[in-house]
Structure formats: C-alpha cells, structure tokens
N, C-alpha and C. Protein backbone atom coordinates (compact mmCIF):
# COMPACT_ATOMS: atom_id res chain seq x y z
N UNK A 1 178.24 -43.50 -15.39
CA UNK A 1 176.98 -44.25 -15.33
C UNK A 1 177.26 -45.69 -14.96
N UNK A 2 176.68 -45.99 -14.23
CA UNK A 2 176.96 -47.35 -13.63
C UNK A 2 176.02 -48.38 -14.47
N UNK A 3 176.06 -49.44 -14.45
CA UNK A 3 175.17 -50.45 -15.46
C UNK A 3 175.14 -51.60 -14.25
N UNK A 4 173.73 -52.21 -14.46
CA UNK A 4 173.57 -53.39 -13.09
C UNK A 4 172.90 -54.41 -14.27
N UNK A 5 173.10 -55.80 -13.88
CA UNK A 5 172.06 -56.27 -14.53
C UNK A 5 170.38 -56.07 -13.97
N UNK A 6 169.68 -56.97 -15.37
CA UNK A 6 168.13 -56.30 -14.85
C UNK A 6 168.23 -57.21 -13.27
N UNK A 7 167.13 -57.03 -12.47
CA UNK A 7 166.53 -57.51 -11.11
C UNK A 7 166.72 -59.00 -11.30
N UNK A 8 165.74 -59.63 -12.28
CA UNK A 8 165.74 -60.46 -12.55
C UNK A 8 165.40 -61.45 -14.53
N UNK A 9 166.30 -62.37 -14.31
CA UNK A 9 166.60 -62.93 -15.31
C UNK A 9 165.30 -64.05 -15.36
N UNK A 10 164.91 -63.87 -16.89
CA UNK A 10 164.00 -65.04 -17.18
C UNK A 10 164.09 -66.48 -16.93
N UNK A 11 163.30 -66.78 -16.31
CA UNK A 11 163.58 -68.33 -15.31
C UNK A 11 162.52 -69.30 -16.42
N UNK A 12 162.95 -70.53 -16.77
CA UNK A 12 162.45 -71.78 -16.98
C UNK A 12 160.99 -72.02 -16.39
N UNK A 13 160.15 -72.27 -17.45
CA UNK A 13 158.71 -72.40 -16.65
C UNK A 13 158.29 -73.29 -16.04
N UNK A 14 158.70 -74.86 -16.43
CA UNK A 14 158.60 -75.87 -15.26
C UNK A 14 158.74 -76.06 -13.96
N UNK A 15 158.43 -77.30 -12.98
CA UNK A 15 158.14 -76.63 -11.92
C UNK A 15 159.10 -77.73 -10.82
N UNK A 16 159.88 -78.08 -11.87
CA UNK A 16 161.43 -79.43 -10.99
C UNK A 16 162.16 -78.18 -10.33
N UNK A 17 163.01 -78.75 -9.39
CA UNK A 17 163.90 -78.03 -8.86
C UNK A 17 165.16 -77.59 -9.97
N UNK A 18 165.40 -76.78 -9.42
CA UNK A 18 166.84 -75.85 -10.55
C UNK A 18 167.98 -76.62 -10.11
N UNK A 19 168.55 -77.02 -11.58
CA UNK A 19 169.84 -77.40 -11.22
C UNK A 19 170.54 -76.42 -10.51
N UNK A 20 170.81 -75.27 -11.09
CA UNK A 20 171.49 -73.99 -10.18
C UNK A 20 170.44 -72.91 -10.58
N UNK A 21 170.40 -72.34 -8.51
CA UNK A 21 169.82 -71.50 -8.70
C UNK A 21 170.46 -70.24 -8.22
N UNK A 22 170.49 -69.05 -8.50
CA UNK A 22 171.03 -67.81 -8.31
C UNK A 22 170.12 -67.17 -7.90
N UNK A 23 169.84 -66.72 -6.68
CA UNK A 23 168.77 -66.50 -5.44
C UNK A 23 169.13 -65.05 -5.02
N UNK A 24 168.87 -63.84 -5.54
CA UNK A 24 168.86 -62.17 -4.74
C UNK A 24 170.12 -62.26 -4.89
N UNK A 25 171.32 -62.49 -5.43
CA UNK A 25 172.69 -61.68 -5.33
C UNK A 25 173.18 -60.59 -5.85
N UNK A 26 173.76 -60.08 -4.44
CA UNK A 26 174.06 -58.94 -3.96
C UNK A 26 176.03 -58.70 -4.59
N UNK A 27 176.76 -58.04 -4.81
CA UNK A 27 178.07 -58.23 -4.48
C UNK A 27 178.66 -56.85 -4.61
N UNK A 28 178.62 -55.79 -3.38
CA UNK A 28 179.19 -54.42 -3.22
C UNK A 28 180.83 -55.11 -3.13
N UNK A 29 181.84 -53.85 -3.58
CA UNK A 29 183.17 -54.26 -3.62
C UNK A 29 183.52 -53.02 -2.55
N UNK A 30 184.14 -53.03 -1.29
CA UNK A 30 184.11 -51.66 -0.59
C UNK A 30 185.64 -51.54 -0.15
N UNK A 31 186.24 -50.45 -0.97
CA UNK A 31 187.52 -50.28 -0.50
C UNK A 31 187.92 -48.73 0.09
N UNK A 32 188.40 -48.60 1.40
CA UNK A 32 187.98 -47.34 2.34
C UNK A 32 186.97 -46.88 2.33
N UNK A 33 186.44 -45.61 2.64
CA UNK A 33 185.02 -45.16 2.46
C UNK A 33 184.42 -45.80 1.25
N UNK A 34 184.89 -45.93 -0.26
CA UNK A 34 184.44 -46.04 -1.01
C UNK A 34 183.27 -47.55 -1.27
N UNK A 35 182.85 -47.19 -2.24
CA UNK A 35 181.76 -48.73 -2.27
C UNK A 35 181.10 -49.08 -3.47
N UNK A 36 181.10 -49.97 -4.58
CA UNK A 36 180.56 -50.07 -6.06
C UNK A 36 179.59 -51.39 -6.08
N UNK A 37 178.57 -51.13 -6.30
CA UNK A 37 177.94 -52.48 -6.47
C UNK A 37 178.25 -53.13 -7.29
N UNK A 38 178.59 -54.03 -7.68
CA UNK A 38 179.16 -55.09 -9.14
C UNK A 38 178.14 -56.18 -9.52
N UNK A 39 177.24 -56.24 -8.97
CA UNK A 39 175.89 -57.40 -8.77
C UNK A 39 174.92 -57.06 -7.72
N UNK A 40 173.75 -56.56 -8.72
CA UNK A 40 172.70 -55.79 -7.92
C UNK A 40 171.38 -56.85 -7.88
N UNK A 41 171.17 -57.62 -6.85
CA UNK A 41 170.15 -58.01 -6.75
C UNK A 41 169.52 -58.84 -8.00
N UNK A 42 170.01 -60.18 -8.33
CA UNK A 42 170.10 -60.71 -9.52
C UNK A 42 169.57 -62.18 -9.19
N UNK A 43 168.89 -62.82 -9.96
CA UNK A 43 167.80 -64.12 -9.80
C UNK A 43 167.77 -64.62 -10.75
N UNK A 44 168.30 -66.00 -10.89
CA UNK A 44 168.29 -67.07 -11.98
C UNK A 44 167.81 -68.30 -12.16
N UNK A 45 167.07 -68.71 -12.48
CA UNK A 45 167.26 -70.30 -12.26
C UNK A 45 167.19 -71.28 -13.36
N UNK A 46 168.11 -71.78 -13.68
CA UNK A 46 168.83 -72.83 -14.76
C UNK A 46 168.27 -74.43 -14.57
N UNK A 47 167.22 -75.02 -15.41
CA UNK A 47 166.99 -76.47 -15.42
C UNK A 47 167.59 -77.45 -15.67
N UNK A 48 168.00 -78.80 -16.15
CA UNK A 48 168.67 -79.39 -15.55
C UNK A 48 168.70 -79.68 -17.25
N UNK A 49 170.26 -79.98 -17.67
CA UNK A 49 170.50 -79.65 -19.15
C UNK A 49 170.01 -78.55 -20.05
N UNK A 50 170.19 -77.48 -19.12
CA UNK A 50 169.67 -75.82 -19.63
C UNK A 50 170.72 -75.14 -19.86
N UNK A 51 170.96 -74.79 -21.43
CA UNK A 51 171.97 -74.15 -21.68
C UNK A 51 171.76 -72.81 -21.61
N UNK A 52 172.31 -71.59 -20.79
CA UNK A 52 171.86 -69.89 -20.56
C UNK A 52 173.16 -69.52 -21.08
N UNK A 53 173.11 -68.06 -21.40
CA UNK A 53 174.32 -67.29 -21.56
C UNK A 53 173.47 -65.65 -20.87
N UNK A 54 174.45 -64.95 -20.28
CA UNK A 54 174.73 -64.16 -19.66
C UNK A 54 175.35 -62.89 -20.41
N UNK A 55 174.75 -61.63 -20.69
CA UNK A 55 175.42 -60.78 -22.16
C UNK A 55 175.42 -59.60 -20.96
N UNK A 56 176.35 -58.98 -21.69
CA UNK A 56 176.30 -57.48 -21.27
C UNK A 56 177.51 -56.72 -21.15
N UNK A 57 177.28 -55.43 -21.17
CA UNK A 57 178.99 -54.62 -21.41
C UNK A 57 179.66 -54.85 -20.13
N UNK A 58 181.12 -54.57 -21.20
CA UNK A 58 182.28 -55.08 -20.02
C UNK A 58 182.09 -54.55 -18.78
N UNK A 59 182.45 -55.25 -17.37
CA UNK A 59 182.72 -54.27 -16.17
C UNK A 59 181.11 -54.02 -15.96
N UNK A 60 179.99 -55.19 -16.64
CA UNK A 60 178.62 -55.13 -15.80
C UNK A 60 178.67 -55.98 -14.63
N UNK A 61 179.19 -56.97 -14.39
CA UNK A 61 179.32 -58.22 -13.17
C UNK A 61 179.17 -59.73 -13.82
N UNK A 62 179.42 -59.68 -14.61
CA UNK A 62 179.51 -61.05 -15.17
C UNK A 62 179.70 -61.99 -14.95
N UNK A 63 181.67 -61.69 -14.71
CA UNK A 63 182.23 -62.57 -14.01
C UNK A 63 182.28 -62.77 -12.30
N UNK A 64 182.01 -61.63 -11.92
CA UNK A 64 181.96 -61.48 -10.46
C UNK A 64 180.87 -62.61 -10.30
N UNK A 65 179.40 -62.59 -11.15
CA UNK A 65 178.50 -63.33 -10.80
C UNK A 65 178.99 -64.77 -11.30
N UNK A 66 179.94 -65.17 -12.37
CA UNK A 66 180.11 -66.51 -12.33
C UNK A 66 180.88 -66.90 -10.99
N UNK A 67 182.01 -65.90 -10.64
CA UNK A 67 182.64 -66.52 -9.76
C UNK A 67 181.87 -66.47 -8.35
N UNK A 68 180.67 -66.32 -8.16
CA UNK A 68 180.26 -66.50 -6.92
C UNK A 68 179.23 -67.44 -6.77
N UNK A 69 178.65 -67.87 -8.16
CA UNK A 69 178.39 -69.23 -8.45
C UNK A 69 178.93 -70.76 -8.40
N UNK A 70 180.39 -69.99 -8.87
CA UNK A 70 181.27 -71.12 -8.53
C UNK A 70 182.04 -71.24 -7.02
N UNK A 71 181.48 -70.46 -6.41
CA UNK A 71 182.33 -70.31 -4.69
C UNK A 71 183.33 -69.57 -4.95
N UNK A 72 183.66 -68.73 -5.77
CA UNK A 72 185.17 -68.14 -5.42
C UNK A 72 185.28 -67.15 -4.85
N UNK A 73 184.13 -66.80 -4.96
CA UNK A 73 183.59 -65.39 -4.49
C UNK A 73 182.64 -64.97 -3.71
N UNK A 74 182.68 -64.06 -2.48
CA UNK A 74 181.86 -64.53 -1.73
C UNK A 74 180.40 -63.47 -1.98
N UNK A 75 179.44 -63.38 -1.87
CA UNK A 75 178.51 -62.38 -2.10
C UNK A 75 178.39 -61.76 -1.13
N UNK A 76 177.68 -60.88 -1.50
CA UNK A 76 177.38 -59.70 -0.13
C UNK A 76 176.06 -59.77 0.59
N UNK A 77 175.16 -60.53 -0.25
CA UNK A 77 173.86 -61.33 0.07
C UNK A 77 173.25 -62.14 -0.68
N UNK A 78 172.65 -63.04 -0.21
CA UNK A 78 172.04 -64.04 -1.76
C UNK A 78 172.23 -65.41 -2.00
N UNK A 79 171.81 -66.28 -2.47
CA UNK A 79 172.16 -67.84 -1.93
C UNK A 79 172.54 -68.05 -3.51
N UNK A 80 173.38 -69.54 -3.44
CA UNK A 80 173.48 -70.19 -4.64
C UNK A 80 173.52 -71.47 -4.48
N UNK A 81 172.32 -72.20 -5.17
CA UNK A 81 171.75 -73.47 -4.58
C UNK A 81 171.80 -74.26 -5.89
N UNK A 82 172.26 -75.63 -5.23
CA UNK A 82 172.53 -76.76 -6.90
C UNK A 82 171.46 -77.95 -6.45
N UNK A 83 170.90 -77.84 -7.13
CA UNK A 83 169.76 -78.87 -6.67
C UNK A 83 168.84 -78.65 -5.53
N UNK A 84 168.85 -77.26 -5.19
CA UNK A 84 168.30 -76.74 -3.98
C UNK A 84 168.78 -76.75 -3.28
N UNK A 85 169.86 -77.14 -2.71
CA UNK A 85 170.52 -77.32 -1.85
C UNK A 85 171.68 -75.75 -1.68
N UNK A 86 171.92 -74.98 -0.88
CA UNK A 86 172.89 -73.71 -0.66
C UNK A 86 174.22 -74.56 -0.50
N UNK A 87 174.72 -73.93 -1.43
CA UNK A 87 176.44 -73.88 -1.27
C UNK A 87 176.98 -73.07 -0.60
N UNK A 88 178.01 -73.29 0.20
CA UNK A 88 179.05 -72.56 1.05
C UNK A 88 180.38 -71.75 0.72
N UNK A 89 180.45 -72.33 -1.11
CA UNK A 89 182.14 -72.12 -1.34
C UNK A 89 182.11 -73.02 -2.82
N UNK A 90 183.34 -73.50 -2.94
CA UNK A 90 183.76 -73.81 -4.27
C UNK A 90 183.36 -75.23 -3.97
N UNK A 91 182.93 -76.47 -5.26
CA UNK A 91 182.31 -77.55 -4.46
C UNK A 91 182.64 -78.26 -6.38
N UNK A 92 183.01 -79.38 -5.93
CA UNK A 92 183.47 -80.12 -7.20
C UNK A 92 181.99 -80.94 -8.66
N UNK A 93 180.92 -80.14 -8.22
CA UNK A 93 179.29 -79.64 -8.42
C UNK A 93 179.51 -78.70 -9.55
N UNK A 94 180.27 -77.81 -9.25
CA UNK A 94 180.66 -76.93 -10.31
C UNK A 94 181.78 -76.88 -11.06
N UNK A 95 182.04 -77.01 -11.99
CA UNK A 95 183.26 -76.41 -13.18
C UNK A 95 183.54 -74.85 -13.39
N UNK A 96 183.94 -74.60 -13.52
CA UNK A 96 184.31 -73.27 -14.06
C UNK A 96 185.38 -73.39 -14.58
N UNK A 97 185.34 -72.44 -15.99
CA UNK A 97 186.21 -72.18 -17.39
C UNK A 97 186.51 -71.09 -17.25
N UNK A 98 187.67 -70.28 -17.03
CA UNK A 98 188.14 -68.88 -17.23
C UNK A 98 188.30 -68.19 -18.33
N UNK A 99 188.27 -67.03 -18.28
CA UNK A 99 188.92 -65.86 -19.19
C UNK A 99 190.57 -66.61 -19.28
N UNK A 100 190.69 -66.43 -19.05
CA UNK A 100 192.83 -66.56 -18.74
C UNK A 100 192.41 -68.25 -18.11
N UNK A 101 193.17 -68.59 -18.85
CA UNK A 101 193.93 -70.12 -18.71
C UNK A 101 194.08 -70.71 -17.11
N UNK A 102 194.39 -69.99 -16.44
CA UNK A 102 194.55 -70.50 -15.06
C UNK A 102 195.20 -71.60 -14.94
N UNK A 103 196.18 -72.30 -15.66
CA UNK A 103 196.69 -73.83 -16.01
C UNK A 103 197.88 -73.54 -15.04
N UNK A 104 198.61 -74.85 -14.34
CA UNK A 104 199.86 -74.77 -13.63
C UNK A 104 200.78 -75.03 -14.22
N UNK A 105 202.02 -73.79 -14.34
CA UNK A 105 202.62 -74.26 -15.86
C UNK A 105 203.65 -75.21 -14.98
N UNK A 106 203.29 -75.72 -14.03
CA UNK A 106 204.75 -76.51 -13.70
C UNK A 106 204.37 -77.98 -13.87
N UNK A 107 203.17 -78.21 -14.42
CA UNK A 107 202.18 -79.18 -14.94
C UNK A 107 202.36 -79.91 -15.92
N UNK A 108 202.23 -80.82 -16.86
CA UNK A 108 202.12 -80.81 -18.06
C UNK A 108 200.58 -81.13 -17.86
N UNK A 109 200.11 -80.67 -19.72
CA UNK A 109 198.72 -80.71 -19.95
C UNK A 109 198.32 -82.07 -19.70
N UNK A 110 198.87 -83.46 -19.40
CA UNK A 110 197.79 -84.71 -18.68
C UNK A 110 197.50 -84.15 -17.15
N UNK A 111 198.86 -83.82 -16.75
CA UNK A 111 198.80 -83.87 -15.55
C UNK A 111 197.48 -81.79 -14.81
N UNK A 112 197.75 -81.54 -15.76
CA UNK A 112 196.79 -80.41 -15.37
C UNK A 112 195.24 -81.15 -15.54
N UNK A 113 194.98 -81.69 -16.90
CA UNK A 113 193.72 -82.25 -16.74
C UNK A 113 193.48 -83.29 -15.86
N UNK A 114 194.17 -83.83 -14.90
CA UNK A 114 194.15 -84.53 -13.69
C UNK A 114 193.71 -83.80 -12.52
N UNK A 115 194.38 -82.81 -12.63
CA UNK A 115 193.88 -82.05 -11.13
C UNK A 115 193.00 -82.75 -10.19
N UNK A 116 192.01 -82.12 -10.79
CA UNK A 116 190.57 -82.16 -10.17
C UNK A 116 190.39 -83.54 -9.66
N UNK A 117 190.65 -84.55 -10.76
CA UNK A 117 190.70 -86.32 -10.31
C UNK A 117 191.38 -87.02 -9.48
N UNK A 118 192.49 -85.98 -9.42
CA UNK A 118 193.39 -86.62 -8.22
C UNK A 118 193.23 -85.88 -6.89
N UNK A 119 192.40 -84.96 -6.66
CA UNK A 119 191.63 -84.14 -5.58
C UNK A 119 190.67 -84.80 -4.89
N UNK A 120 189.66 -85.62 -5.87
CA UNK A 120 189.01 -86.35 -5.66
C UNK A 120 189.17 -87.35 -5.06
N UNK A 121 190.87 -88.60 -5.39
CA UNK A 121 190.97 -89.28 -5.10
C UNK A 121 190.40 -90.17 -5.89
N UNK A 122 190.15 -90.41 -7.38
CA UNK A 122 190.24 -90.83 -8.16
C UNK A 122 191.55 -92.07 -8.52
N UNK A 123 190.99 -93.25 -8.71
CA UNK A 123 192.25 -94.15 -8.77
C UNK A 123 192.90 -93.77 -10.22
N UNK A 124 194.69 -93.47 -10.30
CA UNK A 124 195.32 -93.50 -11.42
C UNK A 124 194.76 -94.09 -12.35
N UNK A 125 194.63 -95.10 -12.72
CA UNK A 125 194.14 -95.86 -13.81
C UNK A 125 192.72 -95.14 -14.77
N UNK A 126 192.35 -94.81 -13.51
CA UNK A 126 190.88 -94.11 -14.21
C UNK A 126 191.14 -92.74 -14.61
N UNK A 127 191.91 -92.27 -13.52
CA UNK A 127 192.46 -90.35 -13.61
C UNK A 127 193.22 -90.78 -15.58
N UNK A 128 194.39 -91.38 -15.82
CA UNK A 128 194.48 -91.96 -17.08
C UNK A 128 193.54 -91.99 -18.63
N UNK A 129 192.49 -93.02 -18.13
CA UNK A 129 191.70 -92.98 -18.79
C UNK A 129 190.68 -91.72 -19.06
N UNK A 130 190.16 -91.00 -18.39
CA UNK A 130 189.95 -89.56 -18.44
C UNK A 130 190.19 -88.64 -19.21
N UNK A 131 191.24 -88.23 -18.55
CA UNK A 131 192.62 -87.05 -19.17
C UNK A 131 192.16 -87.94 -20.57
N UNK A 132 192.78 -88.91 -21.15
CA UNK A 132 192.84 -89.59 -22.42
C UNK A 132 191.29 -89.09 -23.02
N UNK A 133 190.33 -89.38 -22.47
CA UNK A 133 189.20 -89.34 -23.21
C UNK A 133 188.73 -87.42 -23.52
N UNK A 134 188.92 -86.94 -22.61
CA UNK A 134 188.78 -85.47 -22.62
C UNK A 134 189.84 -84.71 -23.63
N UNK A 135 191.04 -85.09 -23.27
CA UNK A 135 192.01 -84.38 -24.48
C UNK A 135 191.55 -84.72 -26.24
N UNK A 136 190.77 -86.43 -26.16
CA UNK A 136 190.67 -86.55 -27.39
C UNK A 136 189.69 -85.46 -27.65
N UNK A 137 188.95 -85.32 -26.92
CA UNK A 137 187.72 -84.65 -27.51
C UNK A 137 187.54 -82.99 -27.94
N UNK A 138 188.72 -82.53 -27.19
CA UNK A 138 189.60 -80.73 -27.68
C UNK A 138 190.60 -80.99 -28.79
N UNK A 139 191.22 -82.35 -28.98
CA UNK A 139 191.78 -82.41 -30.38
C UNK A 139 193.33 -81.86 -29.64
N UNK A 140 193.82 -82.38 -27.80
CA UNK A 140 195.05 -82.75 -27.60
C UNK A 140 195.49 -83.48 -27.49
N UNK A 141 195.31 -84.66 -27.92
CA UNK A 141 195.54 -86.51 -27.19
C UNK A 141 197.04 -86.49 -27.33
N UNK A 142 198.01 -85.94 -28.72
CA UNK A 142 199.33 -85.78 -29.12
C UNK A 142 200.30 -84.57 -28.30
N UNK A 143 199.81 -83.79 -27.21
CA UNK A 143 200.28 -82.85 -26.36
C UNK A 143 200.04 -83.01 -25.19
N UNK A 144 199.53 -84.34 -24.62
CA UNK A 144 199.66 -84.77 -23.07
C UNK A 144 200.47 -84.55 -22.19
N UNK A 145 202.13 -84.41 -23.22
CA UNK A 145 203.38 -84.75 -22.34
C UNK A 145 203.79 -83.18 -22.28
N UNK A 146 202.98 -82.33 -23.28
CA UNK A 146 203.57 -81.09 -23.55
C UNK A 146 203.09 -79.99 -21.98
N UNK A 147 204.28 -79.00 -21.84
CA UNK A 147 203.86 -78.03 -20.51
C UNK A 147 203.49 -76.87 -21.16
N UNK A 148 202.26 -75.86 -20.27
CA UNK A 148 201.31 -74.71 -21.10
C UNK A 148 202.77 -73.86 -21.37
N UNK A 149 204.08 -73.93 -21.18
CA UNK A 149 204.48 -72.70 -22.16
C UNK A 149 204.80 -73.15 -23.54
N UNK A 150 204.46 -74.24 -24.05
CA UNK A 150 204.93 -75.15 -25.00
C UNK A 150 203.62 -74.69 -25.90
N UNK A 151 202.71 -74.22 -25.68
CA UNK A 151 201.30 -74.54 -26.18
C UNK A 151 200.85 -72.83 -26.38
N UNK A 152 200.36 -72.80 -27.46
CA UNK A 152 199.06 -71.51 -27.97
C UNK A 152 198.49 -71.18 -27.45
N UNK A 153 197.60 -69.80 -27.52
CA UNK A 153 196.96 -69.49 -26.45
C UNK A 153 195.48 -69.91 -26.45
N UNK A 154 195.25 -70.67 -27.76
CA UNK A 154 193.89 -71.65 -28.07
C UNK A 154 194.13 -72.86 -27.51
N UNK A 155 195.06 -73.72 -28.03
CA UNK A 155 195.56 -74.03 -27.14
C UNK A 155 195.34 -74.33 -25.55
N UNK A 156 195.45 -73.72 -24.48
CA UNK A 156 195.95 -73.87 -23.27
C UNK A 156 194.36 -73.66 -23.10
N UNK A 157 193.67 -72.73 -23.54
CA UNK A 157 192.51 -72.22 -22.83
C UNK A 157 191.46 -74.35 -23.62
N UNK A 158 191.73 -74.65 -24.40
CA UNK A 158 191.35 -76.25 -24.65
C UNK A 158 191.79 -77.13 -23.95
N UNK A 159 192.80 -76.88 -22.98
CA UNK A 159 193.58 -77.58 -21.97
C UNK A 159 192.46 -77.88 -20.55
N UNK A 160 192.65 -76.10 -20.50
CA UNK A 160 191.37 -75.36 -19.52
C UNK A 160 189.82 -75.72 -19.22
N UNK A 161 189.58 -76.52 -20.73
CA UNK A 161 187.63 -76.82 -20.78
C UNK A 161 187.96 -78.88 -20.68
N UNK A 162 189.23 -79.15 -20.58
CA UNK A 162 189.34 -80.56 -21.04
C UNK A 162 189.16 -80.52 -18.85
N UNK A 163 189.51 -79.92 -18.57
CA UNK A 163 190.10 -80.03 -17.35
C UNK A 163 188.43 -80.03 -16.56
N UNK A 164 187.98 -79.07 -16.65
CA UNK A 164 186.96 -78.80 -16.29
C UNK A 164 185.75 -80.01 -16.78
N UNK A 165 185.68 -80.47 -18.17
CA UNK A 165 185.19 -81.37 -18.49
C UNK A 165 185.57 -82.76 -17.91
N UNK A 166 186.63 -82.85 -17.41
CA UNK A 166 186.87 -84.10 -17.18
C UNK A 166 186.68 -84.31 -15.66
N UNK A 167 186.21 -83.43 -14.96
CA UNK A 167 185.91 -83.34 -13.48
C UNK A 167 183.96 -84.10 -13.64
N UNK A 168 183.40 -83.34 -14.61
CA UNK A 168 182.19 -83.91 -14.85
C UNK A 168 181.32 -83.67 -14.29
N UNK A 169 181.15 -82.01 -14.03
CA UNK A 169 180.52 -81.77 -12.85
C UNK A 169 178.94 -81.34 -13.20
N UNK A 170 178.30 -80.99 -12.18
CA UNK A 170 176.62 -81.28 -12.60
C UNK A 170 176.66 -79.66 -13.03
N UNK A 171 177.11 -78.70 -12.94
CA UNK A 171 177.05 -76.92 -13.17
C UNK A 171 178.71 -76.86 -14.03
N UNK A 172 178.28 -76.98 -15.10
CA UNK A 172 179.66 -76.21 -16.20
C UNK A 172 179.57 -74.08 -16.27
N UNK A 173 180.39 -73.35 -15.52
CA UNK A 173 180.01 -71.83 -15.95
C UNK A 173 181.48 -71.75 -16.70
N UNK A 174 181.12 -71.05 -17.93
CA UNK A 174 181.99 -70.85 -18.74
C UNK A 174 182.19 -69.11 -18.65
N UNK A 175 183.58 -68.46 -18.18
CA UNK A 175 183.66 -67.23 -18.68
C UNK A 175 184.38 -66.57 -19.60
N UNK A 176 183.62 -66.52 -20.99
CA UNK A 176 184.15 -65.92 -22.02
C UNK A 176 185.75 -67.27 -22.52
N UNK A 177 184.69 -68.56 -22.79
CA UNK A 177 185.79 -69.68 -23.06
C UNK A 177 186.43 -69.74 -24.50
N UNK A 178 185.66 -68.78 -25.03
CA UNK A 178 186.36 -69.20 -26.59
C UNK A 178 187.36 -67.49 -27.12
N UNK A 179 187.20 -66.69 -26.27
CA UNK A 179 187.86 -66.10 -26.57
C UNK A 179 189.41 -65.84 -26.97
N UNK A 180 190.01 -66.74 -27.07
CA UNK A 180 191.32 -67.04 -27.40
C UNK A 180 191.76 -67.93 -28.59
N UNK A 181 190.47 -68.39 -29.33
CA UNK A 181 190.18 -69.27 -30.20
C UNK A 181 189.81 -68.59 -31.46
N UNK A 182 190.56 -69.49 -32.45
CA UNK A 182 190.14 -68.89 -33.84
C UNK A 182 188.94 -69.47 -34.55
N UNK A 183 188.14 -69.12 -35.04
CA UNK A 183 186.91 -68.99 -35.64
C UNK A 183 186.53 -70.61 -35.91
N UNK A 184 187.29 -71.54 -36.46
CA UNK A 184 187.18 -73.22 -37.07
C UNK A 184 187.12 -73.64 -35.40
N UNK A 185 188.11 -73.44 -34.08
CA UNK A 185 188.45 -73.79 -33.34
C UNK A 185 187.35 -73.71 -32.68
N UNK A 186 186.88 -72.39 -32.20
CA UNK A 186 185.41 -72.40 -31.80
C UNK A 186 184.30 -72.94 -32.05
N UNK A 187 184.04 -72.91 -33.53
CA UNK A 187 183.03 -73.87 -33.69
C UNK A 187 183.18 -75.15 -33.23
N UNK A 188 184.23 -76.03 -32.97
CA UNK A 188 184.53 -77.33 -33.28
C UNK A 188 184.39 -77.44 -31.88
N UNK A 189 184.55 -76.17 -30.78
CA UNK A 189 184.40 -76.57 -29.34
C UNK A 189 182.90 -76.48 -28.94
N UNK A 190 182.50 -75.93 -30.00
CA UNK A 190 180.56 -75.60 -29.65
C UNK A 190 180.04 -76.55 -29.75
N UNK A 191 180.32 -77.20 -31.07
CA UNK A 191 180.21 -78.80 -31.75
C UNK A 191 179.93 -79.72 -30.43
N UNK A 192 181.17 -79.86 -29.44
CA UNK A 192 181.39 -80.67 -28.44
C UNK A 192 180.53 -80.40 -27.39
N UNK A 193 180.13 -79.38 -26.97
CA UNK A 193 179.32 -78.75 -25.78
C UNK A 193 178.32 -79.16 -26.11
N UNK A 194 177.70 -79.30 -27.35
CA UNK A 194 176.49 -79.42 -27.75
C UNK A 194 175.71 -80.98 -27.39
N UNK A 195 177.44 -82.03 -27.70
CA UNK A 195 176.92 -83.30 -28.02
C UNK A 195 177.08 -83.74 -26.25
N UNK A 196 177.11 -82.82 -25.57
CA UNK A 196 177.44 -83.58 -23.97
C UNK A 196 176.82 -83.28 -23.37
C-alpha cells in the first residue's frame, strides 16, 4: 500500500504573500521501467513567522518534500516560491537541518558553523562573532576548537542547527532535528526556536 500525503495541506487564512510556498509538487523516483511517486501533488503555504510541522509514516515523502524545498532536490512538477518569488535550486533563503549531521569532520565545530558565512563572503570578524553567538545559544561556546568525531551524537546534530541558525535565513526546514537528543536537550532546543 502506498501512502501519499493529502492533495492539499491547510494554508494560513490571511491574504500577504507566503513566506514559502509549496505550489502542486510532484516527485516520481523512476529507476528502469520502474516508477514510485514519493510526493503526490502537495500545496502549502507558510506565513511569515509561521511555525508548521509535517507528520506522517516513515517512507511517506517528508523528507523528499523538505529537500525540494530546500533545492536539493529537484521535483518532477511544482514550484517553490519564498516570498513569491520561484526558486531554481538551493538559495542561502533557506536553512535546512538534517536527519544525520551532515557536518565536515575535517572541520572543527567554529569552523563548520562558519560555512555558510564564509560562502557568503562574510568579513572574519563578523563570521567570529556569529559562530560565538550561535554556539552560545546550543550550549557549545567551550567546543569551538573541538572536531565532530570528538563530539556526541546530540552533540554534532546542535553543531548542525547552530550552523544553519547562524546563516539566518528567511525559511528554517528542519528534518527530524531533535532526534538524536535526549529529552532535557530537546526541550532546551525548543526553548530556543521559540524565542527566535
């Protein structure tokens, strides 16, 4: 039995443009003859400091649909628009938080929560100040110098949301971010999401 999400997802009743909008996506996966839809025709639209969550059994399209929100993924039809505007691909507009850590372990954790800032072209001084302000706020400011094999697996995935947080982008998609986190740890990261 295959599982799709519904058609469409309950949209915000006001009448501003959507911070992100998720417009008819489509995403068939087709390998030789074969062919699985993973995202059937799916419609969202998120207001601007609108917190949504996304439920459903494993292997419904979840993540397929975050990652094609975030550009990583390409759809098979269907737009994804940030401010109305259609995106093409991955765009520094969006954050995205993984399942799995995705961290460069040849990195240390300042220099991973830099990434993004020094992509940008962000002057050092500020990339610095950043990293500093974001680690305080996951509770790593004392593991800056430390590299992800040095670090827990709560840990690294707090490495992962400092990183993403510290890019500052107008669309945060989180997939399944606290799963690696113990029960005090989670709350204390909900705590933070809440106050930003």
């Amino acid at each position: 039995m295959q599982t799709h999400f519904p058609t469409t997802l309950p949209t915000p009743t006001n009448t501003t443009v959507a911070k992100l909008e998720i417009r008819n996506i489509v995403k068939v996966f087709t390998t030789g003859k074969l062919s699985k839809t993973a995202v059937d025709d799916v419609s969202l639209k998120l207001a601007p400091n609108e917190f949504s969550c996304i439920v459903g059994p494993s292997g419904c399209g979840k993540s397929t649909l975050l990652n094609i929100a975030a550009g990583l993924t390409k759809a098979t039809s269907g737009t994804i628009l940030v401010d109305g505007i259609p995106v093409p691909g991955p765009g520094a507009d969006r954050g995205m938080v993984f399942q799995n850590y995705t961290l460069f372990p040849w990195l240390s954790v300042a220099e991973n929560v830099a990434f993004g800032l020094k992509l940008k072209g962000m002057p050092k001084s500020q990339q610095r100040a950043q990293v500093a302000h974001y680690l305080e706020i996951v509770g790593l400011s004392t593991n800056a110098n430390d590299y992800p094999r040095a670090l827990s697996g709560g840990m690294k995935q707090r490495v992962a949301i400092a990183r993403a947080l510290a890019n500052e982008p107008e669309v945060l998609l989180m997939d399944e971010p606290f799963g690696a986190h113990d029960s005090q740890t989670t709350e204390q990261l909900q705590e933070i999401y809440n106050d930003l």
